[in-house]
Protein backbone atom coordinates (compact mmCIF):
# COMPACT_ATOMS: atom_id res chain seq x y z
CA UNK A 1 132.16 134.92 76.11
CA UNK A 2 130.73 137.72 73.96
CA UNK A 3 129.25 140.74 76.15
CA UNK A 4 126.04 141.31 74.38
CA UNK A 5 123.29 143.95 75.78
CA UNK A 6 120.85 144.57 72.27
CA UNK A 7 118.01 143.68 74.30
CA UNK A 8 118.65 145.62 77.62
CA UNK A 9 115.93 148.30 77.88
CA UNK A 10 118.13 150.72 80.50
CA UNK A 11 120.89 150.84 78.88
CA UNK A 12 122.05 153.94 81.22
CA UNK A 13 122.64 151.38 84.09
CA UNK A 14 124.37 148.84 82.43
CA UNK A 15 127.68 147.65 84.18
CA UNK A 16 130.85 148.09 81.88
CA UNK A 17 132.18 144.95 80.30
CA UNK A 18 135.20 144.54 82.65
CA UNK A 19 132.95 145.38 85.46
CA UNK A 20 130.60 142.76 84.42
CA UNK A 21 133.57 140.27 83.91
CA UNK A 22 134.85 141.53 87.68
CA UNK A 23 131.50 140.32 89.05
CA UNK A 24 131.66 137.03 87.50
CA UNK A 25 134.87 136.15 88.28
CA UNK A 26 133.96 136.98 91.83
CA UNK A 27 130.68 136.35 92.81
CA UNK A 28 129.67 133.84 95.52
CA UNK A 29 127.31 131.88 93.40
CA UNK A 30 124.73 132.48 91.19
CA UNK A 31 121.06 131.04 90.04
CA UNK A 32 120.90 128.21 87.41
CA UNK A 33 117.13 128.73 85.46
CA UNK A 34 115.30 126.48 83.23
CA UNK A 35 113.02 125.04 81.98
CA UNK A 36 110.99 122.22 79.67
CA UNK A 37 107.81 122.69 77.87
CA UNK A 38 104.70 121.83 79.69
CA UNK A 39 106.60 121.96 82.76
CA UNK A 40 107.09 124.64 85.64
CA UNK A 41 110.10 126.85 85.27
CA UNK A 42 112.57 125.60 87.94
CA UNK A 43 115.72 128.02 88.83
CA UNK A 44 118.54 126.67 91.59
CA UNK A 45 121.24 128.82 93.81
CA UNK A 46 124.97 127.33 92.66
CA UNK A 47 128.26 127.58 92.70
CA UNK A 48 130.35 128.02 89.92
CA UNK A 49 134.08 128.34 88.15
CA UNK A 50 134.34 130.04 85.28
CA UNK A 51 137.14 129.81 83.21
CA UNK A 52 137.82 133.49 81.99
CA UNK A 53 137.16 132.52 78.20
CA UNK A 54 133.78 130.60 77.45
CA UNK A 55 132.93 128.02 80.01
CA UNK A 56 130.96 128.41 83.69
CA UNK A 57 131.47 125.25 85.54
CA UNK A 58 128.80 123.95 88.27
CA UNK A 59 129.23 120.93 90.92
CA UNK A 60 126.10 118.71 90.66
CA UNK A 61 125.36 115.85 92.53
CA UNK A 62 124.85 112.99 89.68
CA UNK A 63 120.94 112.51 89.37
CA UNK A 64 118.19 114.61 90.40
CA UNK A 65 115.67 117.50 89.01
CA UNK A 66 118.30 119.70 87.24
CA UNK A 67 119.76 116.86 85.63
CA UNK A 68 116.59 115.90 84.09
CA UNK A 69 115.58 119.02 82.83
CA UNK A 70 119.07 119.32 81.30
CA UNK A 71 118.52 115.87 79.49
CA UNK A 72 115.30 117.49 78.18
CA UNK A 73 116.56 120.72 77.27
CA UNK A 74 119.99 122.29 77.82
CA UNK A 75 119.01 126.09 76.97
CA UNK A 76 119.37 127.44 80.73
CA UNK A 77 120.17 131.15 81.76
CA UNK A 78 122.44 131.69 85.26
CA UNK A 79 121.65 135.10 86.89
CA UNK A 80 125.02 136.06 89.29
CA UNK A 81 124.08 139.35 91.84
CA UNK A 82 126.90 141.23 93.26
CA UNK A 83 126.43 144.48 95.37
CA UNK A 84 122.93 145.52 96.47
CA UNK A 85 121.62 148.51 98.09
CA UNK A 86 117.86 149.37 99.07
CA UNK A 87 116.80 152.62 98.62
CA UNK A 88 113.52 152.65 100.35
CA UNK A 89 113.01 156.47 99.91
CA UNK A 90 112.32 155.84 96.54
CA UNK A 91 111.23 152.27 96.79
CA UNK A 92 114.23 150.86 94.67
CA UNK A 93 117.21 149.06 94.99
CA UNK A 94 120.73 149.55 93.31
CA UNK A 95 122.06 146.44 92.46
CA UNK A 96 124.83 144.84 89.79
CA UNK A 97 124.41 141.52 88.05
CA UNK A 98 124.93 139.55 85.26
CA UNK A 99 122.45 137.40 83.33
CA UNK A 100 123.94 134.78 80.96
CA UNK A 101 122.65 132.48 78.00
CA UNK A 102 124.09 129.24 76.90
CA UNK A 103 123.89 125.62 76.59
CA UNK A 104 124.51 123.00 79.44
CA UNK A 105 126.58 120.09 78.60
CA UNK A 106 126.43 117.61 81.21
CA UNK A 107 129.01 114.91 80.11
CA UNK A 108 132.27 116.28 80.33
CA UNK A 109 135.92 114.32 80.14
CA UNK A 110 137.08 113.59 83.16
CA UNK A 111 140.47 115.39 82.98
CA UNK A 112 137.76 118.77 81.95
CA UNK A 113 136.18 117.77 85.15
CA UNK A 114 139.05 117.93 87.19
């Protein structure tokens, strides 16, 4: 998994790689987004594995919405939110997360599945 920030505007806050890594190896779950053209955006709260090279893993039940959209189009971002703190002084909130690109692939083995 390549730890790529180009695009990130505040670059000041961003988490350090291993600290980024650290939150994905530990958070709870994150949120799956995506989305098909001429349709509504549609992001879900799930859990996940990830391997600790290039692969997130998610438990789906076998039919449904997200599986759909996946069959459409298998571009999907997952959002994962670690510690959060409101500042309401200043009207802001510190937070960490990670945001993460990639392609769904929906058939796996099943010895990859297990």
């Amino acid at each position: 998994m390549e730890y790529i920030n180009d695009l990130i505007r505040r670059k000041d806050r961003l988490l350090p790689e291993n600290e980024a890594m650290m939150l994905l190896e530990n958070g709870e779950y994150g949120v799956l987004s995506m989305v098909l053209p001429d349709e509504d955006a549609y992001g879900i709260p799930i859990n996940y594995v990830w391997d600790k090279q290039r692969s997130i893993y998610f438990h789906c039940a076998p039919e449904g919405r997200k599986l759909r959209i996946l069959n459409g189009c298998n571009r999907v971002s997952f959002c994962v939110v670690g510690h959060t703190r409101v500042i309401s002084n200043q009207f802001s909130t510190e937070y960490e997360s990670i945001v993460i690109s990639g392609t769904m692939i929906c058939q796996l083995e099943e010895a990859e599945k297990r």
